[in-house]
C-alpha atoms as a PDB file:
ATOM      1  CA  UNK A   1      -9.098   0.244  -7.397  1.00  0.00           C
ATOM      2  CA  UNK A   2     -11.516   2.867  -8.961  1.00  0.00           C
ATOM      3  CA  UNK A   3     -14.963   3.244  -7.459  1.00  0.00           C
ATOM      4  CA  UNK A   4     -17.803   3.823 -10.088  1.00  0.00           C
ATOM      5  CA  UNK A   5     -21.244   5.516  -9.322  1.00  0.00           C
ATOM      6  CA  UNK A   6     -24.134   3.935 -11.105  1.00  0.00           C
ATOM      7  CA  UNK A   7     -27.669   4.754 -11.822  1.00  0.00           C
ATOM      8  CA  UNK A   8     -29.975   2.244 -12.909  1.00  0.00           C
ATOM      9  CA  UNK A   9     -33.028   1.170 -14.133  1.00  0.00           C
ATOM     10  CA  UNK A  10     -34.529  -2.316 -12.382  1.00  0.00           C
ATOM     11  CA  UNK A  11     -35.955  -5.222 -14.470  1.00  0.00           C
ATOM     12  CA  UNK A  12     -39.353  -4.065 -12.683  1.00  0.00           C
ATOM     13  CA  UNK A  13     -39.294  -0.325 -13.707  1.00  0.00           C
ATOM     14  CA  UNK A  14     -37.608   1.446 -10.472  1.00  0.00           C
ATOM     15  CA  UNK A  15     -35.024   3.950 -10.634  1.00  0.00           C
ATOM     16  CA  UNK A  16     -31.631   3.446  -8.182  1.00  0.00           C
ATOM     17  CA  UNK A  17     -29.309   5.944  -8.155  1.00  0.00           C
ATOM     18  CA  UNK A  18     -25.694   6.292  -6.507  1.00  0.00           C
ATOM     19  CA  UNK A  19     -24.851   2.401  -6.433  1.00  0.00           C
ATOM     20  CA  UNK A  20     -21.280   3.138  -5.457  1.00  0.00           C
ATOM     21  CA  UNK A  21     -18.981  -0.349  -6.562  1.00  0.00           C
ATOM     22  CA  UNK A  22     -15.556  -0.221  -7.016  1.00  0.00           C
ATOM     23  CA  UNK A  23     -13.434  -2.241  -9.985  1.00  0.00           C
ATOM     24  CA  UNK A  24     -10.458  -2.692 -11.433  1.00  0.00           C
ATOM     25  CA  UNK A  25     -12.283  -1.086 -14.415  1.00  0.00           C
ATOM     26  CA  UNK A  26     -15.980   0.202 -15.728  1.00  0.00           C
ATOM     27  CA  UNK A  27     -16.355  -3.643 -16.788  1.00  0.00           C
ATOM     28  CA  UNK A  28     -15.390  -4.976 -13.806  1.00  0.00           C
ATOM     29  CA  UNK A  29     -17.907  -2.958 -11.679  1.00  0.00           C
ATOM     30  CA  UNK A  30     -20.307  -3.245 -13.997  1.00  0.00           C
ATOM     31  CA  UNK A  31     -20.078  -6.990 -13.948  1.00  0.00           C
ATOM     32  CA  UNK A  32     -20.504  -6.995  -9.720  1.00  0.00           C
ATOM     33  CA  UNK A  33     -23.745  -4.484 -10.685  1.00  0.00           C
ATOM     34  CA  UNK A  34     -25.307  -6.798 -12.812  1.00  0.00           C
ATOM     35  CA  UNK A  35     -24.714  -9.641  -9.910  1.00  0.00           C
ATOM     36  CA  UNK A  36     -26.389  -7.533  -7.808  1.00  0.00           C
ATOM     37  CA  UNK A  37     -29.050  -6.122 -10.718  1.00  0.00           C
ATOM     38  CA  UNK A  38     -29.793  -8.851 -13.099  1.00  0.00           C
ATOM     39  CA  UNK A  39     -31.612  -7.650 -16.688  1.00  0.00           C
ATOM     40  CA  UNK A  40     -31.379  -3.658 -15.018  1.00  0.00           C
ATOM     41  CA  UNK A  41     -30.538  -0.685 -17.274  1.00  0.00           C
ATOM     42  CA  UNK A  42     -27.684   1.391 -16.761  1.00  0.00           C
ATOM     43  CA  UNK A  43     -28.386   5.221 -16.598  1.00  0.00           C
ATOM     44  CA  UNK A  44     -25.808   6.660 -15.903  1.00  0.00           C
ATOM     45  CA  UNK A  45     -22.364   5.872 -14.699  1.00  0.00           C
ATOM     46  CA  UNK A  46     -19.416   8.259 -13.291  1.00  0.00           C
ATOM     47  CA  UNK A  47     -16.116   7.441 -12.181  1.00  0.00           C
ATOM     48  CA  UNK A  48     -15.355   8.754  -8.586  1.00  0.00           C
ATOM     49  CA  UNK A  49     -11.955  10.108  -7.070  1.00  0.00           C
ATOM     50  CA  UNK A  50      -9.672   7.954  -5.067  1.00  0.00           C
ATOM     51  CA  UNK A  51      -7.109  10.352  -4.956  1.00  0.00           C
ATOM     52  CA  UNK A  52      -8.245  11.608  -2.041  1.00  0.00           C
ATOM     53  CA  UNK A  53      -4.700  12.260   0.635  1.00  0.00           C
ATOM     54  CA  UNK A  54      -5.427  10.905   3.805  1.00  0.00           C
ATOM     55  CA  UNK A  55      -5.298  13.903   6.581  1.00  0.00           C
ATOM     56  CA  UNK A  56      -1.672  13.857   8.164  1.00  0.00           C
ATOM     57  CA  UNK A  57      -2.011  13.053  11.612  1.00  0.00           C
ATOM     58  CA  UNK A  58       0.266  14.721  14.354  1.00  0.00           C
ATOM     59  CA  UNK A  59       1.689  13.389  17.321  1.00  0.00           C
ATOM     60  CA  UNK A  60       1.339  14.883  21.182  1.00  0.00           C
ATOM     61  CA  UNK A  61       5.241  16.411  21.018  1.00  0.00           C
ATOM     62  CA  UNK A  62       4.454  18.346  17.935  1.00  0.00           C
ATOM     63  CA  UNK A  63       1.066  18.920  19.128  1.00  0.00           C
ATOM     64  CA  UNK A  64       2.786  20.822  22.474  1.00  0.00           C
ATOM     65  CA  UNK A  65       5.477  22.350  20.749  1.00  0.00           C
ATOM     66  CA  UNK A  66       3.240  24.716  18.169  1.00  0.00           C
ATOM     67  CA  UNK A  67       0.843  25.581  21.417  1.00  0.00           C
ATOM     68  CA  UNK A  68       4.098  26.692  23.101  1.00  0.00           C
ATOM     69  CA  UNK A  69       4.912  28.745  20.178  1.00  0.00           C
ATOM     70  CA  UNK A  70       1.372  30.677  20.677  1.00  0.00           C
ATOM     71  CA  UNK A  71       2.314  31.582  24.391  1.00  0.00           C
END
Protein backbone atom coordinates (compact mmCIF):
# COMPACT_ATOMS: atom_id res chain seq x y z
CA UNK A 1 0.00 0.00 0.00
CA UNK A 2 1.11 3.68 -0.64
CA UNK A 3 0.98 6.12 2.25
CA UNK A 4 -0.22 9.71 1.25
CA UNK A 5 0.56 12.96 3.27
CA UNK A 6 -2.29 15.38 3.41
CA UNK A 7 -2.82 18.92 4.35
CA UNK A 8 -6.10 20.21 4.96
CA UNK A 9 -8.36 22.76 5.57
CA UNK A 10 -11.31 21.90 8.41
CA UNK A 11 -15.04 22.68 7.81
CA UNK A 12 -14.36 25.29 10.77
CA UNK A 13 -11.35 27.17 9.21
CA UNK A 14 -8.18 25.27 10.87
CA UNK A 15 -5.25 24.23 9.05
CA UNK A 16 -3.88 20.28 9.61
CA UNK A 17 -0.97 19.37 8.08
CA UNK A 18 0.94 15.90 7.69
CA UNK A 19 -2.27 13.57 8.03
CA UNK A 20 -0.25 10.54 7.02
CA UNK A 21 -3.08 7.62 5.58
CA UNK A 22 -2.14 5.01 3.52
CA UNK A 23 -4.36 3.55 0.30
CA UNK A 24 -4.40 1.45 -2.30
CA UNK A 25 -4.51 4.76 -4.26
CA UNK A 26 -4.87 8.85 -3.84
CA UNK A 27 -8.78 7.98 -3.89
CA UNK A 28 -8.68 5.50 -1.57
CA UNK A 29 -6.86 7.60 1.12
CA UNK A 30 -8.61 10.35 0.34
CA UNK A 31 -11.87 8.60 0.92
CA UNK A 32 -10.55 7.35 4.76
CA UNK A 33 -9.57 11.43 5.05
CA UNK A 34 -12.81 12.58 4.38
CA UNK A 35 -14.19 9.81 7.08
CA UNK A 36 -12.07 11.27 9.33
CA UNK A 37 -12.57 15.16 7.86
CA UNK A 38 -16.04 15.56 6.65
CA UNK A 39 -16.72 18.92 4.23
CA UNK A 40 -12.51 19.74 4.86
CA UNK A 41 -10.38 21.13 2.00
CA UNK A 42 -7.53 19.42 0.70
CA UNK A 43 -4.25 21.52 0.51
CA UNK A 44 -1.98 19.72 -0.38
CA UNK A 45 -1.29 16.08 -0.87
CA UNK A 46 2.18 14.09 -1.50
CA UNK A 47 2.78 10.60 -1.99
CA UNK A 48 5.40 9.14 0.50
CA UNK A 49 8.11 6.31 -0.07
CA UNK A 50 7.53 2.77 0.93
CA UNK A 51 10.45 1.59 -0.63
CA UNK A 52 12.24 1.94 2.20
CA UNK A 53 14.76 -1.74 2.68
CA UNK A 54 14.43 -2.91 5.99
CA UNK A 55 18.10 -2.83 7.79
CA UNK A 56 19.65 -6.46 7.41
CA UNK A 57 20.01 -7.82 10.68
CA UNK A 58 23.10 -10.06 11.65
CA UNK A 59 23.33 -12.91 13.74
CA UNK A 60 25.89 -13.48 16.97
CA UNK A 61 28.33 -16.02 14.68
CA UNK A 62 28.77 -13.39 12.07
CA UNK A 63 28.72 -10.81 14.63
CA UNK A 64 32.06 -12.72 16.34
CA UNK A 65 33.61 -13.66 13.30
CA UNK A 66 34.20 -9.85 11.75
CA UNK A 67 35.40 -8.75 15.54
CA UNK A 68 37.91 -11.62 15.22
CA UNK A 69 38.97 -10.34 11.96
CA UNK A 70 39.85 -6.80 13.76
CA UNK A 71 42.21 -8.62 16.34
Amino acid sequence: MLKFDFSVKTRDGQKVESIQIQGRDIFDAERKLRQMYHNCDVMQCRTISTDKVPSQSADIEEVLSLIAKHN
